[in-house]
N, C-alpha and C. Protein backbone atom coordinates (compact mmCIF):
# COMPACT_ATOMS: atom_id res chain seq x y z
N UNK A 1 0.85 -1.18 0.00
CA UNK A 1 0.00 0.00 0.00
C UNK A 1 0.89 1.24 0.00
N UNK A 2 0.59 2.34 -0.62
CA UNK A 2 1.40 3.21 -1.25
C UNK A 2 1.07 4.42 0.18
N UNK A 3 1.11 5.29 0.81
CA UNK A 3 0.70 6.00 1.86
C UNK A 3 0.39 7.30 1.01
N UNK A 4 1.19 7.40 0.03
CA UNK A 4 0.51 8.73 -0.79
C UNK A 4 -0.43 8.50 -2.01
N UNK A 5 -0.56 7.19 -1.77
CA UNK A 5 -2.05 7.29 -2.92
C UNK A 5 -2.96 7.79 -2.45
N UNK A 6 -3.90 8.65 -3.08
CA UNK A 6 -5.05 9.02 -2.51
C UNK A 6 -6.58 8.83 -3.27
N UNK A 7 -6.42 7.20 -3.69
CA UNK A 7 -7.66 7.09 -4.42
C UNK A 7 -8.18 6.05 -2.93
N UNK A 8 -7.96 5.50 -2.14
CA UNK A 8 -8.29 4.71 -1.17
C UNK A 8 -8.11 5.66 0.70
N UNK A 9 -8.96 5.71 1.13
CA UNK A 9 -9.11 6.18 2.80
C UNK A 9 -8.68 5.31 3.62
N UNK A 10 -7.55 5.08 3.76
CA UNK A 10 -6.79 4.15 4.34
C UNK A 10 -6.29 5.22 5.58
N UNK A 11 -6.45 4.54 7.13
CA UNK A 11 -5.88 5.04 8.28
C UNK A 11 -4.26 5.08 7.75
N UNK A 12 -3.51 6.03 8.50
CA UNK A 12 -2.05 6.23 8.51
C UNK A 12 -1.30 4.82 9.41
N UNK A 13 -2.37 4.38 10.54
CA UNK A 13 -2.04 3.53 11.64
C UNK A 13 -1.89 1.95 10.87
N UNK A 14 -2.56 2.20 9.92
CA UNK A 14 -2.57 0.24 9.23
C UNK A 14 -1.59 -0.47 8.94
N UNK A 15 -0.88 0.47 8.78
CA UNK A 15 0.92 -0.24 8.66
C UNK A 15 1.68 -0.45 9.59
N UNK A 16 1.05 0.38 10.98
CA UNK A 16 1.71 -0.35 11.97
C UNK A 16 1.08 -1.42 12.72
N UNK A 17 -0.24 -1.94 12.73
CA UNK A 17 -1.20 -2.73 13.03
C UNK A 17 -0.04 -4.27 12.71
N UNK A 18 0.15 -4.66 14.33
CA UNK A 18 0.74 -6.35 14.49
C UNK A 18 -0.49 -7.28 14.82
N UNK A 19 -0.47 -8.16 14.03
CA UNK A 19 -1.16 -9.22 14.09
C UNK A 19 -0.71 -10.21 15.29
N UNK A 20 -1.82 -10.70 15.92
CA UNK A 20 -1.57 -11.68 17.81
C UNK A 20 -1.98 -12.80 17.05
N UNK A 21 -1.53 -13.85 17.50
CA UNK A 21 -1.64 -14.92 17.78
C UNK A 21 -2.06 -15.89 19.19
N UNK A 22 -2.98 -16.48 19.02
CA UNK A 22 -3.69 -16.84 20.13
C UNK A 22 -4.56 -18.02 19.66
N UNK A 23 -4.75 -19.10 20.22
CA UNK A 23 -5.77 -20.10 20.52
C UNK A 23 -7.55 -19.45 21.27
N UNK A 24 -7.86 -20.34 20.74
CA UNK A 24 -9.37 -19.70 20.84
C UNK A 24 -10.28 -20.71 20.55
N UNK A 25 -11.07 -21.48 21.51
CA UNK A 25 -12.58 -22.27 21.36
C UNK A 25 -13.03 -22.65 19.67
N UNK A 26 -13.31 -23.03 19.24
CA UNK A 26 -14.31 -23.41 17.89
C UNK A 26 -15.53 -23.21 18.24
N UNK A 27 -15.96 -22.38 19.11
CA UNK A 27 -17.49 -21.51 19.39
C UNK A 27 -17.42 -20.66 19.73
N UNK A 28 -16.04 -20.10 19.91
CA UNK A 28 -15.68 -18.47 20.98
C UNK A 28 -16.28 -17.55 19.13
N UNK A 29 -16.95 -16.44 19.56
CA UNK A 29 -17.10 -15.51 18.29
C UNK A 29 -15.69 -14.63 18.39
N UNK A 30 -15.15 -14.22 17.28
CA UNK A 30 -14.10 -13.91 16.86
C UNK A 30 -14.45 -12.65 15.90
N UNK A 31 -13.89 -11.14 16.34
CA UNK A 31 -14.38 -10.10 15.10
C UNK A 31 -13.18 -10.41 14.11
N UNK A 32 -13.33 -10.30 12.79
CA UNK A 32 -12.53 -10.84 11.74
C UNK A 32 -12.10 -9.17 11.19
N UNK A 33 -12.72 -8.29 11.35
CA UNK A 33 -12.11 -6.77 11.06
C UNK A 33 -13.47 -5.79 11.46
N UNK A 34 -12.78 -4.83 11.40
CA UNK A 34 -13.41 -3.55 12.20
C UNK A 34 -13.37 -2.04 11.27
N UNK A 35 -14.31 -1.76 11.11
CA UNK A 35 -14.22 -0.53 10.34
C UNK A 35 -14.23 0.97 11.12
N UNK A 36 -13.60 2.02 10.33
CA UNK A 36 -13.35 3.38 11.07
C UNK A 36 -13.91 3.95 10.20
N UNK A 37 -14.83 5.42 10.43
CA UNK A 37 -15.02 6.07 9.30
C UNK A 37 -14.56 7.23 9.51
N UNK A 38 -13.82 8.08 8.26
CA UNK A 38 -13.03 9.07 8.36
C UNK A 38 -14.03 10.15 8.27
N UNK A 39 -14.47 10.74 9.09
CA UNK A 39 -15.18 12.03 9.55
C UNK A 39 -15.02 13.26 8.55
N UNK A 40 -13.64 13.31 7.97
CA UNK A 40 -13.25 14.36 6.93
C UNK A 40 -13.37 13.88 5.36
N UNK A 41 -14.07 12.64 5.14
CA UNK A 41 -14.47 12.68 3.53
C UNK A 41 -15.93 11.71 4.11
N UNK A 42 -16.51 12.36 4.18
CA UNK A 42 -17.86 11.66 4.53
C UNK A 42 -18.49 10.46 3.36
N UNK A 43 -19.19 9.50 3.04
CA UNK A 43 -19.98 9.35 1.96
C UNK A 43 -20.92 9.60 1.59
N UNK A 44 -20.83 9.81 0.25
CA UNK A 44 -22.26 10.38 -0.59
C UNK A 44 -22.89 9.32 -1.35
N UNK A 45 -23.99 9.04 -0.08
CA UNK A 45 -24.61 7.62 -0.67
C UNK A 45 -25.17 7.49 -2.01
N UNK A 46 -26.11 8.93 -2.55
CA UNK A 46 -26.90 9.29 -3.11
C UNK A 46 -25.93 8.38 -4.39
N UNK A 47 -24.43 8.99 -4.72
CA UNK A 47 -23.53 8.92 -5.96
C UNK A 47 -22.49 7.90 -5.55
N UNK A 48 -22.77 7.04 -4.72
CA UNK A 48 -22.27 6.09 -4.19
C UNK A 48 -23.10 4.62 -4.88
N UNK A 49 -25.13 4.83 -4.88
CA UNK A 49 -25.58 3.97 -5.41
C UNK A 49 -25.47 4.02 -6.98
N UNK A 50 -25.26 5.25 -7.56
CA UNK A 50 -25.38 5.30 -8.53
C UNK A 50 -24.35 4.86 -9.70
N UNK A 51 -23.01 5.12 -8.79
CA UNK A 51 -21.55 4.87 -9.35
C UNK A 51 -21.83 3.00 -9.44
N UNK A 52 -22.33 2.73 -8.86
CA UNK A 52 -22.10 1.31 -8.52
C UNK A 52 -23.56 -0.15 -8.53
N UNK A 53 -24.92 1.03 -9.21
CA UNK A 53 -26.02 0.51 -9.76
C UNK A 53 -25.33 -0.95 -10.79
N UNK A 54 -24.60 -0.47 -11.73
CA UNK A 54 -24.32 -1.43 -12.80
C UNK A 54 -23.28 -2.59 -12.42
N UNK A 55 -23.22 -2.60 -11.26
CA UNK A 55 -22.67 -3.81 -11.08
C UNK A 55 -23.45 -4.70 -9.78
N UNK A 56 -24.62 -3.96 -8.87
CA UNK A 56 -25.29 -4.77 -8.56
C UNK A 56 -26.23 -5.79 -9.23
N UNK A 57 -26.89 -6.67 -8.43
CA UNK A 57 -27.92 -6.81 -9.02
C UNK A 57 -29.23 -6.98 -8.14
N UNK A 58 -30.40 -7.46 -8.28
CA UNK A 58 -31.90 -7.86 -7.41
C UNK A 58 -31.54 -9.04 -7.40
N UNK A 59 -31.53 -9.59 -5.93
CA UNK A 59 -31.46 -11.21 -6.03
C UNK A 59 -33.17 -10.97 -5.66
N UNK A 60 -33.68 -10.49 -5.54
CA UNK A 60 -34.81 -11.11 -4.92
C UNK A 60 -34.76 -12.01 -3.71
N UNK A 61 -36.14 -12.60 -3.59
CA UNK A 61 -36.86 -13.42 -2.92
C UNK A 61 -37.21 -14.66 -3.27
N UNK A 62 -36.73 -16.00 -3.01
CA UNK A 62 -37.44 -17.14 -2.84
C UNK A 62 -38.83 -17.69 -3.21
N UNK A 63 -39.52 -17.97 -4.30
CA UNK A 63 -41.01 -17.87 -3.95
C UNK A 63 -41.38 -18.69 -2.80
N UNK A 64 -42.78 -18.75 -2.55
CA UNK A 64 -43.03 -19.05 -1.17
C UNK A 64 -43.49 -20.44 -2.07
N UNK A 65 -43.65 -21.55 -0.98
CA UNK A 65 -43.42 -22.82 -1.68
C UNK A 65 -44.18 -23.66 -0.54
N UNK A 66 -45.02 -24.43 -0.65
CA UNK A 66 -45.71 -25.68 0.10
C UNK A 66 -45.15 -27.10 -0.12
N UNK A 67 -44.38 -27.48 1.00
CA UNK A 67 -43.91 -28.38 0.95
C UNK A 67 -44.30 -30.03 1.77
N UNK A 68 -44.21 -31.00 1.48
CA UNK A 68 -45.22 -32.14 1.73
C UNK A 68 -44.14 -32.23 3.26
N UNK A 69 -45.66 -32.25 4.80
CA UNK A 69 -44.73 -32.35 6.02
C UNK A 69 -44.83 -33.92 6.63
N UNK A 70 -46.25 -34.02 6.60
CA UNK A 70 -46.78 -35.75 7.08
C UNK A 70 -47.81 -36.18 6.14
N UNK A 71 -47.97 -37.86 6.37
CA UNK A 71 -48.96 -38.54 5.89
C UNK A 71 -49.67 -38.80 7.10
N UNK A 72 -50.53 -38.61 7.51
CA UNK A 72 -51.07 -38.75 9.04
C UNK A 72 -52.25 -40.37 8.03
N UNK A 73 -52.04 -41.51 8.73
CA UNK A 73 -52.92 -42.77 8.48
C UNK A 73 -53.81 -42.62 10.07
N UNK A 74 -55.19 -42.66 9.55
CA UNK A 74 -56.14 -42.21 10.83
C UNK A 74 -56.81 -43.72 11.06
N UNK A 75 -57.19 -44.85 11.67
CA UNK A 75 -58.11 -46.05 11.44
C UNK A 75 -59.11 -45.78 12.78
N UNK A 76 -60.77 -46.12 12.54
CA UNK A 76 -61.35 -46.35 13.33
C UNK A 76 -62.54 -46.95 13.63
N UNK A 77 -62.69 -48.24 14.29
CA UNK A 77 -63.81 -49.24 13.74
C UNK A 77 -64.58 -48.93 15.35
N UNK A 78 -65.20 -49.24 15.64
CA UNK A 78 -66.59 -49.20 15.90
C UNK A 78 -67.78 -49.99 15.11
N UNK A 79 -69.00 -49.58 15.22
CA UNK A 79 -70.06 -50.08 14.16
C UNK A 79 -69.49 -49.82 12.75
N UNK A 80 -69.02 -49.06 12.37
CA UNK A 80 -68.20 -49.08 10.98
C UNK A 80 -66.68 -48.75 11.08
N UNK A 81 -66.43 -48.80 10.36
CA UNK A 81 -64.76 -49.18 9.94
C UNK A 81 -64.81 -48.20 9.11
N UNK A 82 -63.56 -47.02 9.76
CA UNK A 82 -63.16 -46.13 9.04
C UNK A 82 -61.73 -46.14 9.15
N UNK A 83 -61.15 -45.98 7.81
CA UNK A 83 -59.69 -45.34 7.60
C UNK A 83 -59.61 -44.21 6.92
N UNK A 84 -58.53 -43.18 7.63
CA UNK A 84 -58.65 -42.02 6.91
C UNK A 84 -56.97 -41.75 6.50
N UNK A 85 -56.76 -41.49 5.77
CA UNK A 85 -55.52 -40.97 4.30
C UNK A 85 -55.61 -39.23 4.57
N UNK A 86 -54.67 -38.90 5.13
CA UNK A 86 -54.68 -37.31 5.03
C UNK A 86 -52.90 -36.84 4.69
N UNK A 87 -52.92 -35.65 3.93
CA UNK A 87 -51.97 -35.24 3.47
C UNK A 87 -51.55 -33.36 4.29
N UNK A 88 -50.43 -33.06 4.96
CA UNK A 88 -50.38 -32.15 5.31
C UNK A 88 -49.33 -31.44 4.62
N UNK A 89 -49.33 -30.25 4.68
CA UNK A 89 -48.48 -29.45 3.82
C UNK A 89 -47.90 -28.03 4.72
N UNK A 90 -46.54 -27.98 4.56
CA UNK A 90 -46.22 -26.80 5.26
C UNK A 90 -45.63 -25.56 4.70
N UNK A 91 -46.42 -24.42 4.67
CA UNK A 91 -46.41 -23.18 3.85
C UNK A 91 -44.85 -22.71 4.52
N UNK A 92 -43.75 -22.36 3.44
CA UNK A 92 -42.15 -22.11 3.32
C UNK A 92 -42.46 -20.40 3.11
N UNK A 93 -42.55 -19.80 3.51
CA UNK A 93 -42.55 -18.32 3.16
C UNK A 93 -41.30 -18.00 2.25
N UNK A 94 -41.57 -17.17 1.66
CA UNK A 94 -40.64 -16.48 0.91
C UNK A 94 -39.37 -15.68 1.65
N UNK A 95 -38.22 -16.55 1.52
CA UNK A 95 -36.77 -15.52 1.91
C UNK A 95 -35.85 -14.98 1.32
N UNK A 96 -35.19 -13.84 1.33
CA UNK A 96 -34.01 -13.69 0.55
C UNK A 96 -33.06 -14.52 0.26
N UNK A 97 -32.36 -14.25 -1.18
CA UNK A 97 -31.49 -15.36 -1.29
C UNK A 97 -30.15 -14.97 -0.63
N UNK A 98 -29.83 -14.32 -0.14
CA UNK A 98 -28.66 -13.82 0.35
C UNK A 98 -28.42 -14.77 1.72
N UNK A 99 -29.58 -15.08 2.25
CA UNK A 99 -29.90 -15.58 3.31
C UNK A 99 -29.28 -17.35 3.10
């Protein structure tokens, strides 16, 4: 990283930033990086979405989807003999795909 480029807002401090080493759980949460925002070039979201429209895209939403949950087999005799066949279904709402 160049310190006099000035197409990137890079802290002055990042080059001296030492990396620790340490052991740590396989369930401990861990922050993986941390952001600063430089107070003296603010962003301009407005030309921020716009610079950068053509390379998003809409993922959308999931359609919502009914999916087969049980076969419930019902039997019941008495004076008559009944069996009952029922089919249940469980409504999947619609989620982002990002998700």
């Amino acid at each position: 990283m160049d310190i006099g480029e000035r197409q990137f807002h890079w802290s002055l401090d990042v080059l001296t930033f030492k990396p620790r080493v340490e052991t740590f759980a396989y369930r401990t949460r861990i922050l993986i990086g941390a952001i600063t925002i430089n107070k003296l070039c603010p962003l301009k979201e407005d030309m921020s979405r716009e610079l950068s429209k053509g390379y998003l895209i809409d993922t959308g939403v999931k359609p919502i989807t009914w999916d087969l949950d049980e076969i419930p087999i019902v039997g019941q005799v008495g004076q008559y003999a009944n069996i009952s066949v029922g089919v249940i279904y469980y409504n999947q709402p619609g989620k982002t795909l990002k998700s």
